[in-house]
Structures are given as structure tokens and as C-alpha cells.
PDB file of N, CA and C in Angstrom:
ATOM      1  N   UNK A   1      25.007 -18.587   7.503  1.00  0.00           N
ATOM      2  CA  UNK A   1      26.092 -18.865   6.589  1.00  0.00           C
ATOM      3  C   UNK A   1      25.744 -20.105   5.773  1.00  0.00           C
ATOM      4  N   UNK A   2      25.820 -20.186   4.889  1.00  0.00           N
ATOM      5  CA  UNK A   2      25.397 -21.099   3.628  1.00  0.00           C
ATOM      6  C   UNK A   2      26.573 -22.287   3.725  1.00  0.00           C
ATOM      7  N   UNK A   3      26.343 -23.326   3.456  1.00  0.00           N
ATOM      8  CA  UNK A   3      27.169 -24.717   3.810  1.00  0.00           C
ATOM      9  C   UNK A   3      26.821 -25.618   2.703  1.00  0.00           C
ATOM     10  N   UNK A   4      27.886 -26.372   1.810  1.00  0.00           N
ATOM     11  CA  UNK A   4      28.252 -26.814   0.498  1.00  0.00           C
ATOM     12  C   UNK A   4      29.118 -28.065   0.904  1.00  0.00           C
ATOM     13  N   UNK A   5      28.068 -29.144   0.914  1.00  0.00           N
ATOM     14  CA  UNK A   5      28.644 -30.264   1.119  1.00  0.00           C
ATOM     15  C   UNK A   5      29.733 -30.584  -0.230  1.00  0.00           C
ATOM     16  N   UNK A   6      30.717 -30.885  -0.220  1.00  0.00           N
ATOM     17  CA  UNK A   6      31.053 -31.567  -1.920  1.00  0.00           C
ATOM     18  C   UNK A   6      31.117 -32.557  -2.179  1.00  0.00           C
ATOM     19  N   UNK A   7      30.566 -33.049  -3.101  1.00  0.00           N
ATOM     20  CA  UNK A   7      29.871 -34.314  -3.773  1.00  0.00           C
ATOM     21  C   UNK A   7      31.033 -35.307  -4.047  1.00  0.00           C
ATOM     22  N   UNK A   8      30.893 -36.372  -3.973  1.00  0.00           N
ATOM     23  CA  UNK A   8      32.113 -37.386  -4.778  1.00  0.00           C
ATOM     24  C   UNK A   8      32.232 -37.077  -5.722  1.00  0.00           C
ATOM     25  N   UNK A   9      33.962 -36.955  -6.322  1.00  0.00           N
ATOM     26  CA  UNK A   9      33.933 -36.738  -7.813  1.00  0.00           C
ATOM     27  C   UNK A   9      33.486 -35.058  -7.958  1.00  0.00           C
ATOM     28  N   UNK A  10      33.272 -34.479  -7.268  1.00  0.00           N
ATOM     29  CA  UNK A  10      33.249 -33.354  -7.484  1.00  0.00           C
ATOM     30  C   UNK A  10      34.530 -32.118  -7.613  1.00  0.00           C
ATOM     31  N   UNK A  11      34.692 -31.556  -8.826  1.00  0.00           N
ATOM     32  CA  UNK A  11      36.076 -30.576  -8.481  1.00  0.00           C
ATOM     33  C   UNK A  11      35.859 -29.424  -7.467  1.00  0.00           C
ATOM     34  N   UNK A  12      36.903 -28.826  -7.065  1.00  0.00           N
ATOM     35  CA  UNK A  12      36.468 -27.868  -5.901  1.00  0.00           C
ATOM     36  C   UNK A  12      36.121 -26.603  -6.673  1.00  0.00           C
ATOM     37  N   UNK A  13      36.463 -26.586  -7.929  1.00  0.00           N
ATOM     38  CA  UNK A  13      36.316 -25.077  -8.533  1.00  0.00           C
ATOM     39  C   UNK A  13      34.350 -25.414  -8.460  1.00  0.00           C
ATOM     40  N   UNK A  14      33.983 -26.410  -8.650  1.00  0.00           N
ATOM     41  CA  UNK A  14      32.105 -26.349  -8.911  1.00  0.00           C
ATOM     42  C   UNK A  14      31.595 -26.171  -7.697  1.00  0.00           C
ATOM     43  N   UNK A  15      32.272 -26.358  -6.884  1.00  0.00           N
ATOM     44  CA  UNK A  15      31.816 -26.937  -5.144  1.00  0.00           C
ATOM     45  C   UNK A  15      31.916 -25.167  -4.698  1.00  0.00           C
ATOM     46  N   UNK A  16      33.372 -24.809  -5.029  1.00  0.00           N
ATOM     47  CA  UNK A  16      33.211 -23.329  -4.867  1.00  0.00           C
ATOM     48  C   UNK A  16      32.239 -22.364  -5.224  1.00  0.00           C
ATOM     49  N   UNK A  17      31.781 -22.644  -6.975  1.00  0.00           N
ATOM     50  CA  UNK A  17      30.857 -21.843  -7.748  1.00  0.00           C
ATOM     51  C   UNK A  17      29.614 -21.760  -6.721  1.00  0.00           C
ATOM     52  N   UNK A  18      29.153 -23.176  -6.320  1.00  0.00           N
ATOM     53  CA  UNK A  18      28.074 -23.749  -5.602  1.00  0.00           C
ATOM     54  C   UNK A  18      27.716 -22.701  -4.553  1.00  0.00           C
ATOM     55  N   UNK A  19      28.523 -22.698  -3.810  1.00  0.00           N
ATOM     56  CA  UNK A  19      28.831 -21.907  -2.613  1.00  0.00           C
ATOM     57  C   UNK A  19      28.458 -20.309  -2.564  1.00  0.00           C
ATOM     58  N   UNK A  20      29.578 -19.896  -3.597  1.00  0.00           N
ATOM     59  CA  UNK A  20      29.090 -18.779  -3.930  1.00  0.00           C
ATOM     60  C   UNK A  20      28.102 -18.339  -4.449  1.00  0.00           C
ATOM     61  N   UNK A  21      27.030 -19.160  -5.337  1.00  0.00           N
ATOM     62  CA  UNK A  21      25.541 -18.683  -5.321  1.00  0.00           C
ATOM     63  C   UNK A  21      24.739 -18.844  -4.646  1.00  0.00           C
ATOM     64  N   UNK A  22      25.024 -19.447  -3.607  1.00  0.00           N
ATOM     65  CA  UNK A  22      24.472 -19.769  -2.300  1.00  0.00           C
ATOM     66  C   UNK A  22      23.998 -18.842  -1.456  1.00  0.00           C
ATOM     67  N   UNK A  23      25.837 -17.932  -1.604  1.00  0.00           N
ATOM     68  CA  UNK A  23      26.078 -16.741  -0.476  1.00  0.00           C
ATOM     69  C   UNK A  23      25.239 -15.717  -1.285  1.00  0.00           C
ATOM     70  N   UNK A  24      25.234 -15.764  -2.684  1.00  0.00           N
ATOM     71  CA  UNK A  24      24.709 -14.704  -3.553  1.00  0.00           C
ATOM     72  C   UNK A  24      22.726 -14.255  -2.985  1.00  0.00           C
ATOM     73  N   UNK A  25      22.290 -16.173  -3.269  1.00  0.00           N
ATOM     74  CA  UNK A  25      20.744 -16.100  -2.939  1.00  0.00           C
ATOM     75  C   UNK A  25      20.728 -15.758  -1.664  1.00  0.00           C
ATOM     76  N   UNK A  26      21.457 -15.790  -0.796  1.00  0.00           N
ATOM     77  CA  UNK A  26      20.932 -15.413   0.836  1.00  0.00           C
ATOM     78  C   UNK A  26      21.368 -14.245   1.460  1.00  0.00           C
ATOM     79  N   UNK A  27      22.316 -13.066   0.079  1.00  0.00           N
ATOM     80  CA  UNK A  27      21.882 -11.749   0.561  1.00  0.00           C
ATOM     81  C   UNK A  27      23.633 -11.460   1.549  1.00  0.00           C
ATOM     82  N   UNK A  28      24.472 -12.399   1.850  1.00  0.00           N
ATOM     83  CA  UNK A  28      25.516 -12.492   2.477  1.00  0.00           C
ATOM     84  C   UNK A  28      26.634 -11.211   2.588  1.00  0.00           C
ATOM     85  N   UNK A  29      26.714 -10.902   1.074  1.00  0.00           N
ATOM     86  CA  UNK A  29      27.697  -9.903   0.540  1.00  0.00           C
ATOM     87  C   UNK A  29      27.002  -8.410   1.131  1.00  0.00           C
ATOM     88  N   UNK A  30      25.395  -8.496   0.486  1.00  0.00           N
ATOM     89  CA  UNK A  30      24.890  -7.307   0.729  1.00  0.00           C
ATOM     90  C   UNK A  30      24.893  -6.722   2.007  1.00  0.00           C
ATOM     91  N   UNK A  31      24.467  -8.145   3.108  1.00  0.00           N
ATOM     92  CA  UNK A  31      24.035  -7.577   4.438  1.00  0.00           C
ATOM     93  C   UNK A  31      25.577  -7.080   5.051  1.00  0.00           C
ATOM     94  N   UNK A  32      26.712  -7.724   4.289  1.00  0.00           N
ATOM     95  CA  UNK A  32      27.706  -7.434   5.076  1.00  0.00           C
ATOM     96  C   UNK A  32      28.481  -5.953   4.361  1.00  0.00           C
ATOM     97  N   UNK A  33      28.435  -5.554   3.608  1.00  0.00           N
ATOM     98  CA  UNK A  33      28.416  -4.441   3.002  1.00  0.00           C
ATOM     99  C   UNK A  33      27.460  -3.132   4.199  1.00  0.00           C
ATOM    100  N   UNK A  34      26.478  -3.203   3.864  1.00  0.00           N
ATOM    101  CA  UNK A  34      24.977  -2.838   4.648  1.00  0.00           C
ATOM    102  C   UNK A  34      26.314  -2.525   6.276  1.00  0.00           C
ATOM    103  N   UNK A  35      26.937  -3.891   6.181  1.00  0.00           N
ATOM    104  CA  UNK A  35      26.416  -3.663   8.077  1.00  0.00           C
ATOM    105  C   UNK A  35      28.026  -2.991   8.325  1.00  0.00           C
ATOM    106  N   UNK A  36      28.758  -2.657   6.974  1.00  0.00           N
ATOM    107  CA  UNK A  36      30.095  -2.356   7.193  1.00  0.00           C
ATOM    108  C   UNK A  36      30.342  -0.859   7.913  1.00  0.00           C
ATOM    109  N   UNK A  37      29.450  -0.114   7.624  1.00  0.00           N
ATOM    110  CA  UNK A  37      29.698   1.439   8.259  1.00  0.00           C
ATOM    111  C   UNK A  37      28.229   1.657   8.784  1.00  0.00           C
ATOM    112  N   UNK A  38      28.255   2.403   9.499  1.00  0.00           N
ATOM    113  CA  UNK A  38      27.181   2.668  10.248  1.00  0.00           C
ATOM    114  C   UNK A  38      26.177   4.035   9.187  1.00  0.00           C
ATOM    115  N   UNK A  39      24.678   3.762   9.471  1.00  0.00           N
ATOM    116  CA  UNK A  39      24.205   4.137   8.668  1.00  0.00           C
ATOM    117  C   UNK A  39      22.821   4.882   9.132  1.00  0.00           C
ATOM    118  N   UNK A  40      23.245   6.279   9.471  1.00  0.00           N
ATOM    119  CA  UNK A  40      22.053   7.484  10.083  1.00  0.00           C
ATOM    120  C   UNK A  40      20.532   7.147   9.481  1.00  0.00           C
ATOM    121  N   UNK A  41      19.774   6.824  10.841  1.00  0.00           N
ATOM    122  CA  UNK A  41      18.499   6.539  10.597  1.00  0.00           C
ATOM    123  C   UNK A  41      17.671   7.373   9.472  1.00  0.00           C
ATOM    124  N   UNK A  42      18.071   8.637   9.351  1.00  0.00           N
ATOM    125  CA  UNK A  42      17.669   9.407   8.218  1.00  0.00           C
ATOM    126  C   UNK A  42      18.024   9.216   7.067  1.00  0.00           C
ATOM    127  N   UNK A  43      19.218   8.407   6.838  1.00  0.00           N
ATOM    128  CA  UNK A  43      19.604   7.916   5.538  1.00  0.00           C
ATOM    129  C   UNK A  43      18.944   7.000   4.978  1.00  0.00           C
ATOM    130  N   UNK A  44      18.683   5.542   6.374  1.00  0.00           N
ATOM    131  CA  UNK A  44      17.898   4.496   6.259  1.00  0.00           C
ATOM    132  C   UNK A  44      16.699   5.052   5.391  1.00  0.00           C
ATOM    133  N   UNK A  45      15.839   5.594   5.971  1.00  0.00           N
ATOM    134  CA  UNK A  45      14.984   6.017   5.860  1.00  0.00           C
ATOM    135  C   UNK A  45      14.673   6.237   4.384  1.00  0.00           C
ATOM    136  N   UNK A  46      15.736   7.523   4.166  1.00  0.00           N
ATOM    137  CA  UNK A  46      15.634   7.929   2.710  1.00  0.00           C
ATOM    138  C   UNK A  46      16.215   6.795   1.488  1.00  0.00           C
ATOM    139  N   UNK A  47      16.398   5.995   2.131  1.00  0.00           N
ATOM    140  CA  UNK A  47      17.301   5.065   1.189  1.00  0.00           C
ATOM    141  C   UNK A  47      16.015   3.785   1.156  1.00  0.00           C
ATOM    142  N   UNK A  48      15.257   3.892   2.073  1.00  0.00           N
ATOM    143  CA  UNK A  48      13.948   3.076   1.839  1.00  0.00           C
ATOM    144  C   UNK A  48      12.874   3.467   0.785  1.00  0.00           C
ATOM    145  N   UNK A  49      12.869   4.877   1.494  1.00  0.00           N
ATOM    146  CA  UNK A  49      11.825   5.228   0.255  1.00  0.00           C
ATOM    147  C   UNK A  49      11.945   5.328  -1.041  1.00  0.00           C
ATOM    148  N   UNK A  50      13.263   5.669  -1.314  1.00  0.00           N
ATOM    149  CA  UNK A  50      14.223   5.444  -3.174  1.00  0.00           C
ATOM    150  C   UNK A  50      13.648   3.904  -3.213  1.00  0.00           C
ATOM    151  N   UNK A  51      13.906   3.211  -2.439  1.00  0.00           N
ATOM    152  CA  UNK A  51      13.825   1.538  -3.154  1.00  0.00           C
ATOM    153  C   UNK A  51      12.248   1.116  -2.913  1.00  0.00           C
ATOM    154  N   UNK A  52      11.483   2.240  -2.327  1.00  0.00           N
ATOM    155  CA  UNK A  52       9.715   1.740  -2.654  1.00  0.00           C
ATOM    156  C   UNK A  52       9.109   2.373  -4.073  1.00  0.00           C
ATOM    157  N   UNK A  53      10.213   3.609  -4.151  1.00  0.00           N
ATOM    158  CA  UNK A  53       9.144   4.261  -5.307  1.00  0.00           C
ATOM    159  C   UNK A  53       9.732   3.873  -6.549  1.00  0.00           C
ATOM    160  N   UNK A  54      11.549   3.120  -6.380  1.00  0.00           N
ATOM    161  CA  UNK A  54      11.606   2.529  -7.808  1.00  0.00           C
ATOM    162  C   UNK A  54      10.908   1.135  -7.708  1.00  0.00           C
ATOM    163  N   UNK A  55      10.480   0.107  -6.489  1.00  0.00           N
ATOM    164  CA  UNK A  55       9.460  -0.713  -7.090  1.00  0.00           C
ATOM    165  C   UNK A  55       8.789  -0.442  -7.845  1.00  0.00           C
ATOM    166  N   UNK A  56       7.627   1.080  -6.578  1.00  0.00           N
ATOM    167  CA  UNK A  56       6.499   0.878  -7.569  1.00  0.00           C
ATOM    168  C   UNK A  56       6.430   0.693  -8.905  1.00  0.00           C
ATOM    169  N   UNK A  57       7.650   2.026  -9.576  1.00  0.00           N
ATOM    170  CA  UNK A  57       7.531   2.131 -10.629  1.00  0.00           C
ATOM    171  C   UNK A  57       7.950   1.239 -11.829  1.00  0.00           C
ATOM    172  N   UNK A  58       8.705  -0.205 -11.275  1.00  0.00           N
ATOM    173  CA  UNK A  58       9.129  -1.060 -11.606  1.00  0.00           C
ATOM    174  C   UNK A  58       7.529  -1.886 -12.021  1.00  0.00           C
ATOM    175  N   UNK A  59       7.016  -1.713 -11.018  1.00  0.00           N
ATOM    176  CA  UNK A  59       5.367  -2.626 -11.081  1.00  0.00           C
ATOM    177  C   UNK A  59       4.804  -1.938 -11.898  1.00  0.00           C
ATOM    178  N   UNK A  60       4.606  -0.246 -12.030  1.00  0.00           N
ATOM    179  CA  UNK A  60       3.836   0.594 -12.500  1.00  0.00           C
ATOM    180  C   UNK A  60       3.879  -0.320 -14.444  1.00  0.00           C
ATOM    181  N   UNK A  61       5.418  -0.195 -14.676  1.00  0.00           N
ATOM    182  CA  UNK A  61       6.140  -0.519 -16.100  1.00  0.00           C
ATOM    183  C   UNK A  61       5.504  -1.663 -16.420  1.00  0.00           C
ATOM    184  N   UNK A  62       5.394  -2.679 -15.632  1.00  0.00           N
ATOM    185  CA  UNK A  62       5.397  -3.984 -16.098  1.00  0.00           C
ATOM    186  C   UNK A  62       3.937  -3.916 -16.175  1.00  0.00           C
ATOM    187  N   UNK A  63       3.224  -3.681 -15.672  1.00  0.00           N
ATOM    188  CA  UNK A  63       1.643  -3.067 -15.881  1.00  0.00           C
ATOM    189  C   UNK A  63       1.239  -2.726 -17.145  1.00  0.00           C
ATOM    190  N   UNK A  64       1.539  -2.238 -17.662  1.00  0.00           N
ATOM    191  CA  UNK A  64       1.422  -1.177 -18.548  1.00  0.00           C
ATOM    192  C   UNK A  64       1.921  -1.773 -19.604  1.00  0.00           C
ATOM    193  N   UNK A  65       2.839  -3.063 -19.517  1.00  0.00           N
ATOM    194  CA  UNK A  65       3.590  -3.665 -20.431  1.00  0.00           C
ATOM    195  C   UNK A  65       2.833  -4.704 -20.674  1.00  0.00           C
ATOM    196  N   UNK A  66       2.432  -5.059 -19.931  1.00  0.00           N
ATOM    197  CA  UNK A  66       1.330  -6.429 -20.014  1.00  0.00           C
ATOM    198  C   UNK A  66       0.130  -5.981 -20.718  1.00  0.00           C
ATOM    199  N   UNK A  67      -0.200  -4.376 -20.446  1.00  0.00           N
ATOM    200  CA  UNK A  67      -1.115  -4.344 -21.134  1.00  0.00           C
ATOM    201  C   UNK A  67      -2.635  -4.413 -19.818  1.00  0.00           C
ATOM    202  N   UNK A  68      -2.591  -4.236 -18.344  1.00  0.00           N
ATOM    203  CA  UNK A  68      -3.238  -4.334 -17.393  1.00  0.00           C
ATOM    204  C   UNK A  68      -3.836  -3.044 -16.985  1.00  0.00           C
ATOM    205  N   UNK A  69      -2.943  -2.379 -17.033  1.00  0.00           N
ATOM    206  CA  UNK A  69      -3.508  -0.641 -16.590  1.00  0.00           C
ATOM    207  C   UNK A  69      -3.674   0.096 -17.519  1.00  0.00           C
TER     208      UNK A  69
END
């Protein structure tokens, strides 16, 4: 869990913002989403391989954009 000291002089609405990109960079929302319903190893599974082959093809693009492949 992500922890947001607040600064002197600090308003709580920034201290809040703070916080919340905090929870954002460390994945908080997602994993707890993720861990809200239970989720058939075969889904896992298939839901892994959707998010390897849109990397690749995420890498494939940028390749190709650069001008490398």
C-alpha cells in the first residue's frame, strides 16, 4: 500500500492527487480488480497470451517505425 506523507503547507486535495498516482504506478486498482472474482486457469491463460501477442505486435510497430526491421 503506497503511503503519502503531507508536506507543510501542503493542501490535502495535492497530498490526495499524490497518493493516487502512487496507487496508479504500483498497479493497486488493477491487482484489486484482477483479484475481485475468481478467474479459470484457462482464462488466465488465454488472457496471457492476448497480452504477449499484442506486445509483440506493439514491438513489431515500433520496429518498423523506427525504421529497424
Amino acid at each position: 500500500m503506497p503511503i503519502v506523507h503531507v508536506r507543510d503547507e501542503e493542501s490535502f486535495e495535492n497530498a490526495l492527487r499524490r497518493f493516487k498516482r502512487k496507487c496508479e504506478k504500483a498497479g493497486v486498482l488493477t491487482e484489486l480488480k484482477k483479484r475481485q472474482h475468481f478467474e479459470k486457469p484457462s482464462v488466465k491463460r488465454k488472457r496471457k497470451a492476448l497480452q504477449g501477442r499484442k506486445k509483440m505486435l506493439r514491438k513489431l510497430a515500433e520496429e518498423r517505425r523506427l525504421g529497424l526491421h
